[in-house]
Protein backbone atom coordinates (compact mmCIF):
# COMPACT_ATOMS: atom_id res chain seq x y z
CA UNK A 1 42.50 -40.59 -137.47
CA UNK A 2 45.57 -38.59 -138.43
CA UNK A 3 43.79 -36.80 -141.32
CA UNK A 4 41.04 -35.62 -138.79
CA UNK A 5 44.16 -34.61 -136.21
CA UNK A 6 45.74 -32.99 -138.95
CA UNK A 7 42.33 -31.17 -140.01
CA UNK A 8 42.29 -29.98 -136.01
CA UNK A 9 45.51 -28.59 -135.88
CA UNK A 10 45.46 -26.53 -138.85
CA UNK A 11 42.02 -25.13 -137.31
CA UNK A 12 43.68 -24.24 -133.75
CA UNK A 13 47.16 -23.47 -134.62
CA UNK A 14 46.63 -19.85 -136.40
CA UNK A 15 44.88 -19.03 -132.97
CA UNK A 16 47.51 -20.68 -130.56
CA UNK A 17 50.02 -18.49 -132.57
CA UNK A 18 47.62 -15.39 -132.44
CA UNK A 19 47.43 -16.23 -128.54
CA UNK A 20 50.98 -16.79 -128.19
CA UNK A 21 51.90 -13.09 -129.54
CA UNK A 22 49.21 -11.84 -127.42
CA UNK A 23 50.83 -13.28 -124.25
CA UNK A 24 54.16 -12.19 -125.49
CA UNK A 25 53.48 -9.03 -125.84
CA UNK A 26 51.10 -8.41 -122.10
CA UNK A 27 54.76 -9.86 -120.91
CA UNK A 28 56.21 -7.03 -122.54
CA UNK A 29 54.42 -4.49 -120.58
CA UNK A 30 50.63 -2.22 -120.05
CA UNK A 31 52.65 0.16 -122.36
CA UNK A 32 54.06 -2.55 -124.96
CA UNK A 33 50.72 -4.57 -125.45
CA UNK A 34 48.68 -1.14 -125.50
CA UNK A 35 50.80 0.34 -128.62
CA UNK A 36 50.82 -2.90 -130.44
CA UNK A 37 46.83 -3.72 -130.00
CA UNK A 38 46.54 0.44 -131.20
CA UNK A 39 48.04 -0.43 -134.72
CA UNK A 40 46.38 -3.85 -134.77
CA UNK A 41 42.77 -2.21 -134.27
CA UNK A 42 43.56 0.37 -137.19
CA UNK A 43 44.99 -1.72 -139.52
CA UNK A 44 42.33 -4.04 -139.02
CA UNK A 45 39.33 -2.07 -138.23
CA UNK A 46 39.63 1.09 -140.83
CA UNK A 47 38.15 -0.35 -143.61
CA UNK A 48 39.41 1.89 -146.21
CA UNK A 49 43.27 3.01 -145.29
CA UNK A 50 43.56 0.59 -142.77
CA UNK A 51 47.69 -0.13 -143.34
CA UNK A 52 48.12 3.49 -144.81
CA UNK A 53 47.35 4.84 -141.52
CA UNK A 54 48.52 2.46 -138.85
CA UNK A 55 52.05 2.58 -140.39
CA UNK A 56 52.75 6.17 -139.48
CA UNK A 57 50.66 5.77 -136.01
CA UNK A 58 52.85 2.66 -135.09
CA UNK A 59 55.74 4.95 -135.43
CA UNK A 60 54.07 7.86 -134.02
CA UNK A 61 53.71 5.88 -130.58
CA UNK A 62 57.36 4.74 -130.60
CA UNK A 63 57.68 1.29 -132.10
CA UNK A 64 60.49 0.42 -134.14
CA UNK A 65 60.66 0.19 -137.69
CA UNK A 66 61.45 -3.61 -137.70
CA UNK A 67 59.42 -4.10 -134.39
CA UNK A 68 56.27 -2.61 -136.55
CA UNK A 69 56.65 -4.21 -140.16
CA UNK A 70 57.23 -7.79 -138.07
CA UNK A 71 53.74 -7.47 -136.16
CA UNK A 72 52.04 -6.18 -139.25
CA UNK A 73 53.38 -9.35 -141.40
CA UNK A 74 53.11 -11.89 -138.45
CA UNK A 75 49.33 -11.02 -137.90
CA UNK A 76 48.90 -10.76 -141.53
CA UNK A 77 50.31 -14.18 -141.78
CA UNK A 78 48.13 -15.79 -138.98
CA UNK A 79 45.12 -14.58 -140.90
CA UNK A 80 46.39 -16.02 -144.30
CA UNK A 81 47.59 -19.79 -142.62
CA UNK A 82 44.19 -19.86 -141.16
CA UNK A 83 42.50 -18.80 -144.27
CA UNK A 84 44.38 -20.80 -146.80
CA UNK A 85 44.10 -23.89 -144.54
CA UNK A 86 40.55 -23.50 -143.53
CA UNK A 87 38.78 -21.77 -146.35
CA UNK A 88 35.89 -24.16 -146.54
CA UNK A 89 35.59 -24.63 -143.04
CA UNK A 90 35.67 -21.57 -141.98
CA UNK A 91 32.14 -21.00 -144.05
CA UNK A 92 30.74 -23.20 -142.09
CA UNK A 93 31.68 -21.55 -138.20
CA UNK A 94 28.32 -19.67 -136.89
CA UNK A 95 29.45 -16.07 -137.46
CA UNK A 96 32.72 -16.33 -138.88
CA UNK A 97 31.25 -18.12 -141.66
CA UNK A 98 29.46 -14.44 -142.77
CA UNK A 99 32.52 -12.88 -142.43
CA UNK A 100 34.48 -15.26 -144.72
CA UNK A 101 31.78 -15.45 -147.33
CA UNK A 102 31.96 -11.67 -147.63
CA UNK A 103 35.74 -11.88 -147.87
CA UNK A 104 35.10 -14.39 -150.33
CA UNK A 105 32.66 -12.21 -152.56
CA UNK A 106 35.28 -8.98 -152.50
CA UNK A 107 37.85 -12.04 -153.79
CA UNK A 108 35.38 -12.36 -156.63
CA UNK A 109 35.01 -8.56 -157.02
CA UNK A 110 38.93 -8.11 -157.21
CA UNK A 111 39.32 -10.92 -159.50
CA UNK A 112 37.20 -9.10 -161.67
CA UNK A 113 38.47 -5.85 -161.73
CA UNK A 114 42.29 -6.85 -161.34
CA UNK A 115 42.07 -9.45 -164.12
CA UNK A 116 45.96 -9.51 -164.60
CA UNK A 117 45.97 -10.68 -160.74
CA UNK A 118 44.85 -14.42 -162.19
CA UNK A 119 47.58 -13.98 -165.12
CA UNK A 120 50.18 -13.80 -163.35
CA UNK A 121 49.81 -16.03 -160.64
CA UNK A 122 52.07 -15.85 -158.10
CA UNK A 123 53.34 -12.50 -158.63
CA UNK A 124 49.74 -10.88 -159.77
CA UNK A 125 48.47 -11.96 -156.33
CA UNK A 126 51.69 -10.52 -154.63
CA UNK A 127 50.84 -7.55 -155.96
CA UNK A 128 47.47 -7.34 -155.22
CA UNK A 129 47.90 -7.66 -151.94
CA UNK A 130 50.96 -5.25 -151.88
CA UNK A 131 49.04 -2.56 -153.47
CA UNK A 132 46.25 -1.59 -151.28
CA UNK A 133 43.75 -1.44 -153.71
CA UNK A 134 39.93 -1.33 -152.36
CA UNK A 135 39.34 -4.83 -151.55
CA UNK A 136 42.72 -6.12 -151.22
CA UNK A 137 45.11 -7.10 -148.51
CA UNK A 138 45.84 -10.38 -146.70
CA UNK A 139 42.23 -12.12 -146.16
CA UNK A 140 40.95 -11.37 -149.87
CA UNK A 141 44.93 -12.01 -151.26
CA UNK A 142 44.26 -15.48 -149.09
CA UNK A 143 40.88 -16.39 -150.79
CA UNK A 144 41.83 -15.05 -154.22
CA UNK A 145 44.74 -17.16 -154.12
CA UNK A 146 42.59 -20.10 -153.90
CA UNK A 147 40.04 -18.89 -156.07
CA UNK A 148 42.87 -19.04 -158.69
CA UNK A 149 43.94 -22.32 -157.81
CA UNK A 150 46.99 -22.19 -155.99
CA UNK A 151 48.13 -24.28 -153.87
CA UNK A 152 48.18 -23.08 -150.04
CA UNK A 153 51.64 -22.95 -149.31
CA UNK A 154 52.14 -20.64 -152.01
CA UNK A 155 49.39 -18.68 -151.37
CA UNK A 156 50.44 -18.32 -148.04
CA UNK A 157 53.84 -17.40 -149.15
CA UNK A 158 52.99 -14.86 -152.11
CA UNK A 159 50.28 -13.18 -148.90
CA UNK A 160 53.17 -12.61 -146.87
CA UNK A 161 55.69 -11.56 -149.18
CA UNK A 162 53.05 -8.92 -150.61
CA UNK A 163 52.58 -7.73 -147.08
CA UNK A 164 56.04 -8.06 -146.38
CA UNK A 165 56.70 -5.39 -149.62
CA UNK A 166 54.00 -3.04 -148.67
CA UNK A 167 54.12 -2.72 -145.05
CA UNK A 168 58.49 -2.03 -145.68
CA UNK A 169 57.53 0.33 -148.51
CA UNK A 170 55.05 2.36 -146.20
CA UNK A 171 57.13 2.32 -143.47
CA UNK A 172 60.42 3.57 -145.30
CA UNK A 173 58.15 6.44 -146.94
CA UNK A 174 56.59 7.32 -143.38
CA UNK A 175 60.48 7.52 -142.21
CA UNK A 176 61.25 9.22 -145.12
CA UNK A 177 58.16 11.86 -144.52
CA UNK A 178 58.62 12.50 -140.82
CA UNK A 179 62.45 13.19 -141.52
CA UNK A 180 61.45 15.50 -144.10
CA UNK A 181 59.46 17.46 -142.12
């Protein structure tokens, strides 16, 4: 009984936190929620550039540097928890299943091409996802990270430190750029 609680809650909570920040941020205001869900739909729709470009808009509408970095590693982090908790489930959900096999298959592809990402582990798969390489980021860093072996916890934790790096990076080089000109 508590295994199959347990095996509930790590299904629901990555969406009870996703809901949470939703909430929090309608709280915050029609003008709040409306920049916030702007950088969230390019950094997660643009499949090619996605964090390149919604760095610079997220500071383009106004947010703060440490207001923007925290939502892009918070929702990156929601993704990974639910990914590195719910891997094999998540194959199995009608329509999310497709989407989590293909995630799965560009795992396989980057694995391939960035051998040196199995090497070294726990750094090799921070830096995969740091670097946004074609079919990197948080949801392939999450299933590579299995792929490889690692336990979830540290998958979880090398995700969000590699989106921690390159979301700071980009932001301090959009600062830097915008002062510049």
């Amino acid at each position: 009984m508590k295994m199959r609680l347990l095996v509930v809650a790590k299904l629901i909570l990555p969406f009870c936190l996703a809901a949470a920040a939703i909430v929090v941020l309608s709280l915050a205001g029609e003008e709040v929620y409306t920049k916030y869900a702007t950088v969230f739909s390019i950094y997660s729709f643009i499949p090619f550039g996605g964090p390149i470009a919604a760095v610079p808009a997220g500071l383009g509408l106004g947010i703060s540097p440490v207001g923007l970095v925290a939502f892009i590693v918070f929702s990156d982090a929601v993704l990974a928890m639910f990914l590195v908790w719910n891997f094999d489930y998540a194959k199995k959900i009608p329509g999310l299943g497709r989407l989590v096999e293909h995630v799965e298959e560009n795992g396989n592809k980057a694995l391939r091409k960035y051998k040196w990402a199995r090497k070294f582990g726990f750094i090799g798969l921070v830096l995969l996802v740091m670097f946004p390489f074609q079919w990197t980021g948080s949801a392939v860093g999450s299933i590579v990270g299995r792929l490889i072996g690692m336990p979830p916890l540290t998958t979880w934790v090398a995700v969000v430190l590699g989106t921690f790096m390159r979301t700071t990076i980009l932001t301090l080089v959009s600062l830097g750029v915008a002062s510049f000109l």
